[in-house]
C-alpha atoms as a PDB file:
ATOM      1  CA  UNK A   1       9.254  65.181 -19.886  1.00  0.00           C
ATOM      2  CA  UNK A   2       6.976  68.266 -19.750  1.00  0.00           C
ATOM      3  CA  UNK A   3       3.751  69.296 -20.893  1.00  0.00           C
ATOM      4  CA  UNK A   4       1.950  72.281 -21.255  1.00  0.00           C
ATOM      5  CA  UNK A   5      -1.775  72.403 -20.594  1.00  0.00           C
ATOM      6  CA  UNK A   6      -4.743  74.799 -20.556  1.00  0.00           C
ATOM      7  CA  UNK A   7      -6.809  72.253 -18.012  1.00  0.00           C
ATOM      8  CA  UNK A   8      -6.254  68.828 -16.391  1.00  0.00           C
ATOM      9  CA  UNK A   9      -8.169  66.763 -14.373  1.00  0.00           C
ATOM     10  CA  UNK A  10      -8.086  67.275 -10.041  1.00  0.00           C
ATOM     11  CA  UNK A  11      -6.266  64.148 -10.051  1.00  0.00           C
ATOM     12  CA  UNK A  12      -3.041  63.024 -11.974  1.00  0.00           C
ATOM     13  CA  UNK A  13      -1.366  59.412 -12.362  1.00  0.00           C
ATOM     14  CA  UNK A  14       1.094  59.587  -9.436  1.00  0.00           C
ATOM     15  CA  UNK A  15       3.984  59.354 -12.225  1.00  0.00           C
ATOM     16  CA  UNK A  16       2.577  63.582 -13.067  1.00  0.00           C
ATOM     17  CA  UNK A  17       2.840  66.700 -11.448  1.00  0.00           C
ATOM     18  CA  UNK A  18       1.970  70.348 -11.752  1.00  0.00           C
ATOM     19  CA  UNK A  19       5.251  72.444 -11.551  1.00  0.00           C
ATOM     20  CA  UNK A  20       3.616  75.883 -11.869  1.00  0.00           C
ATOM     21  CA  UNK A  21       0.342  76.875 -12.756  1.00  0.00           C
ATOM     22  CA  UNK A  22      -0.937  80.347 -13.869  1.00  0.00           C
ATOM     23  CA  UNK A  23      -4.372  81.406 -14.924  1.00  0.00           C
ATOM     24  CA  UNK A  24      -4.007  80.034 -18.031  1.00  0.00           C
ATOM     25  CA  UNK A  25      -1.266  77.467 -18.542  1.00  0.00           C
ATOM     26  CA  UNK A  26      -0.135  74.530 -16.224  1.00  0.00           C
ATOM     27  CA  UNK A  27       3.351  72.788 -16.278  1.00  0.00           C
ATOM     28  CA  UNK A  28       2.846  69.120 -16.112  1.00  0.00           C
ATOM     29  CA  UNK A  29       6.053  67.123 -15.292  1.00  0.00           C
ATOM     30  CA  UNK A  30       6.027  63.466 -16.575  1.00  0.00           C
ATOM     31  CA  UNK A  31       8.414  61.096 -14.754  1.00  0.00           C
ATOM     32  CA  UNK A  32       8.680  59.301 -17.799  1.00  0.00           C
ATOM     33  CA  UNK A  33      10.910  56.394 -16.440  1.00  0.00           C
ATOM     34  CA  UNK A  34       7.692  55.228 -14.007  1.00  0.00           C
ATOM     35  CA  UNK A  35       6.333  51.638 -15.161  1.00  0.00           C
ATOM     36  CA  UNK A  36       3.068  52.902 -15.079  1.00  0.00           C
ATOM     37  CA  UNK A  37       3.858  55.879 -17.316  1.00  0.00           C
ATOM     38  CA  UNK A  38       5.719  53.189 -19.587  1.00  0.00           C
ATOM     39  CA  UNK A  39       2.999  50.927 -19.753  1.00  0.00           C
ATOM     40  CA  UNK A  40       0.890  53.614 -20.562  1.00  0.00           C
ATOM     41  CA  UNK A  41       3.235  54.799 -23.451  1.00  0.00           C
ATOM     42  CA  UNK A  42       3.366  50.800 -24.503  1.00  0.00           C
ATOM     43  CA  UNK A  43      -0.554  50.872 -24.939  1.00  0.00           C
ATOM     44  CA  UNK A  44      -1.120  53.792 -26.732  1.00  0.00           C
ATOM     45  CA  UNK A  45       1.964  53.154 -29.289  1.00  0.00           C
ATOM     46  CA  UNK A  46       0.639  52.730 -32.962  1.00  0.00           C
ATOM     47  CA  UNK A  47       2.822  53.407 -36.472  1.00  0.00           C
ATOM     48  CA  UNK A  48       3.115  57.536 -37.115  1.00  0.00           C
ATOM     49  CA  UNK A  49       4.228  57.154 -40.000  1.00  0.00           C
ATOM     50  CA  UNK A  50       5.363  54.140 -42.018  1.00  0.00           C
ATOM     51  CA  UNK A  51       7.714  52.376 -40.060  1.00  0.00           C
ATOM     52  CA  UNK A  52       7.795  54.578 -37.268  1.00  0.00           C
ATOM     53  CA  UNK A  53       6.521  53.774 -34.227  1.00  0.00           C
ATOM     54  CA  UNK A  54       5.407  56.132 -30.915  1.00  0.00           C
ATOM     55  CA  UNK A  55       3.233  57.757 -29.105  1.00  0.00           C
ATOM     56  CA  UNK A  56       0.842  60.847 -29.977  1.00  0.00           C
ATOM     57  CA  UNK A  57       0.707  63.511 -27.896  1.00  0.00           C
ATOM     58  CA  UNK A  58      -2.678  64.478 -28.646  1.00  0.00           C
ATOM     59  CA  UNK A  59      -3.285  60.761 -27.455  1.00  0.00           C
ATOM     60  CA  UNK A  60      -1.518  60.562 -24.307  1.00  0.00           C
ATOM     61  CA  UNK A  61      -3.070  63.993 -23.012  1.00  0.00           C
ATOM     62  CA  UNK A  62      -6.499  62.751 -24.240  1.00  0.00           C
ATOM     63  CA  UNK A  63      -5.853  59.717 -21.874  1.00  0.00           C
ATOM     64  CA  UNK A  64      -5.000  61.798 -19.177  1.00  0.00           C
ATOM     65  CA  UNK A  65      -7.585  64.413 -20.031  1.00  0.00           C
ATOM     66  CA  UNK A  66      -5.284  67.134 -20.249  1.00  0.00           C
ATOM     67  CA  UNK A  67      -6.335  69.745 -22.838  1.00  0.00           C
ATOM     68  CA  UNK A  68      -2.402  70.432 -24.824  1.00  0.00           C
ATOM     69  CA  UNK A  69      -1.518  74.391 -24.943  1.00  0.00           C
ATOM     70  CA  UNK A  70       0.564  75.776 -27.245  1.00  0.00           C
ATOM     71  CA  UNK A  71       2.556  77.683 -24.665  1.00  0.00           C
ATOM     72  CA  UNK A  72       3.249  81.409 -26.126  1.00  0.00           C
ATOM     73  CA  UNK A  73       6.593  81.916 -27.743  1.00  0.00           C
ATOM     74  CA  UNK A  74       7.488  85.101 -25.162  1.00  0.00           C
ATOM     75  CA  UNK A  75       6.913  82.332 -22.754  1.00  0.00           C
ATOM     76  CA  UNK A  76       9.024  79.572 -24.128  1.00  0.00           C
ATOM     77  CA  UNK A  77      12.370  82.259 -25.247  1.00  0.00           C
ATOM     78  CA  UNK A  78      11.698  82.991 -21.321  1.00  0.00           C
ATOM     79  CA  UNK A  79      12.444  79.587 -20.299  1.00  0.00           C
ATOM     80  CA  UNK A  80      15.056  78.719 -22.997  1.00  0.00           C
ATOM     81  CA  UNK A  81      17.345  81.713 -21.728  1.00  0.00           C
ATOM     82  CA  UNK A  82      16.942  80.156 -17.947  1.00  0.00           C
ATOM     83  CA  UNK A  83      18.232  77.133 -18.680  1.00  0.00           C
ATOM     84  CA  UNK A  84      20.931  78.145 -21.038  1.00  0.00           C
ATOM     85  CA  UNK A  85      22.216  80.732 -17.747  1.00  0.00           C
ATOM     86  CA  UNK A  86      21.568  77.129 -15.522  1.00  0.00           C
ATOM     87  CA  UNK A  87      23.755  75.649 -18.102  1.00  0.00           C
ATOM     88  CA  UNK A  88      26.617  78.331 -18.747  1.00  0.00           C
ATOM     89  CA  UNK A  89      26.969  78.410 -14.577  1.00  0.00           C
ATOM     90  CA  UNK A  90      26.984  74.069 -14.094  1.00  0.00           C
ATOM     91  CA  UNK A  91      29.999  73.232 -13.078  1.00  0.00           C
ATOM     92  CA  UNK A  92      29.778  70.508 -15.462  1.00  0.00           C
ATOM     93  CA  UNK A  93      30.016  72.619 -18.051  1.00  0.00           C
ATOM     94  CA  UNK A  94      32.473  74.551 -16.396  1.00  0.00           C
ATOM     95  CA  UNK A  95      34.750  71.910 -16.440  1.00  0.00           C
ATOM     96  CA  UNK A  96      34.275  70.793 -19.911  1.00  0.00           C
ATOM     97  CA  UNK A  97      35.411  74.355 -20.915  1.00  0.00           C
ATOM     98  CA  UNK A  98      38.357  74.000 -18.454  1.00  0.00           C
ATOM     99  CA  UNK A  99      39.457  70.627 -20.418  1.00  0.00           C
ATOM    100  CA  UNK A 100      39.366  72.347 -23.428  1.00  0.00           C
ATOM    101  CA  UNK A 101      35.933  71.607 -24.757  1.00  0.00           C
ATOM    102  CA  UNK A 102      35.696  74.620 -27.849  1.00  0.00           C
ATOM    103  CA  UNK A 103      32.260  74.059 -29.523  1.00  0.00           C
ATOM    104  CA  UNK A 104      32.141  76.679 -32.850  1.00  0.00           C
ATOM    105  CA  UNK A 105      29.105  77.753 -31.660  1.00  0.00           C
ATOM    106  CA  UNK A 106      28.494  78.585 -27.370  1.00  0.00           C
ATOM    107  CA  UNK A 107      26.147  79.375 -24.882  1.00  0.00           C
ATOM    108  CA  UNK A 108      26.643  82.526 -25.446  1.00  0.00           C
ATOM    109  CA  UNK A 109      25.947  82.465 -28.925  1.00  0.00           C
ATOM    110  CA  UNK A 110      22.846  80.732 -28.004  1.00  0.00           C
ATOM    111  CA  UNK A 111      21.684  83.306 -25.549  1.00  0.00           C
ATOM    112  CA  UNK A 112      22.398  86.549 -27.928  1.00  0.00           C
ATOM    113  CA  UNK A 113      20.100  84.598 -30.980  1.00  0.00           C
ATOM    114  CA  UNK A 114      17.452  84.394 -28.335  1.00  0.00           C
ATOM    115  CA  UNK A 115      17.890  87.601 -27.009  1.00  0.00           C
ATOM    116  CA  UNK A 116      17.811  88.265 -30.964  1.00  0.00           C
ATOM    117  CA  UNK A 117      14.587  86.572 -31.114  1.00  0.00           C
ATOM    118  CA  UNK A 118      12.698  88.600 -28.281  1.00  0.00           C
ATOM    119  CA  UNK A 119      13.712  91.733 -29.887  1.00  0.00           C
ATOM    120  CA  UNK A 120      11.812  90.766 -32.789  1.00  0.00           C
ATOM    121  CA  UNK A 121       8.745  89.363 -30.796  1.00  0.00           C
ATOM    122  CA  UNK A 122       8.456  92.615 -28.736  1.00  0.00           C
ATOM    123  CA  UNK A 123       9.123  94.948 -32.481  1.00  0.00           C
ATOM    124  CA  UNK A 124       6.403  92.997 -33.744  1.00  0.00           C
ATOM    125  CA  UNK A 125       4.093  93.258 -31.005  1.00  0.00           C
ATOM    126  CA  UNK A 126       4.767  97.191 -31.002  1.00  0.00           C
ATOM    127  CA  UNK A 127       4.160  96.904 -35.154  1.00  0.00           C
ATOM    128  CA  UNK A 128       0.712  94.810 -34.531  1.00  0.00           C
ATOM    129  CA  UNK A 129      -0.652  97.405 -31.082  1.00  0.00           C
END
């Protein structure tokens, strides 16, 4: 699990880590299978909604005194058309396609609506400059 922050703390639970940091956002990776982490999770649960149980997020990072970011979206399309390349060039999925896995919609589908999608950030960025 991943979270994005605008500060945290000098020290983390030993079950978090900063994956990159930049002058304004840090990449906090949860290893959300640690006991700890799971205890944690286990004390802050509380009902959401009726009948739904979990965790908030604003409560977990408040417990870790992280401050949450709302990462930018150039940022997150950025990411999204990484992983979908990591994806397309697994040789996992390689060898579902070799087996004859045909989904009606593929990765490269999914990397021409995001492409898509940054056109329309950057015209709209042009439009609001």
């Amino acid at each position: 699990m991943k979270l994005y922050a605008n500060s945290i703390p000098q020290t983390l639970p030993d079950w978090a880590t900063v994956v990159t940091k930049s002058a304004d956002l840090f990449e906090v990776e949860i290893n959300d299978e640690h006991p700890d982490f799971q205890s944690l999770l286990e004390e802050l649960e509380t009902e959401i909604e009726p009948g739904i149980m979990g965790v908030k997020a604003e409560d977990l990072c408040s417990r870790l005194g992280i401050e949450m970011s709302n990462p930018n979206l150039h940022y997150l399309v950025e990411q999204a058309q990484t992983l979908i390349s990591e994806i397309a060039a697994h040789p996992d999925y390689k060898q579902l396609l070799n087996e004859g896995y045909q989904p009606d919609l593929n990765i490269a589908d999914a990397q021409t609506a995001l492409t898509y999608l940054q056109w329309e950030l950057a015209r709209n960025q042009e439009v609001s400059n």
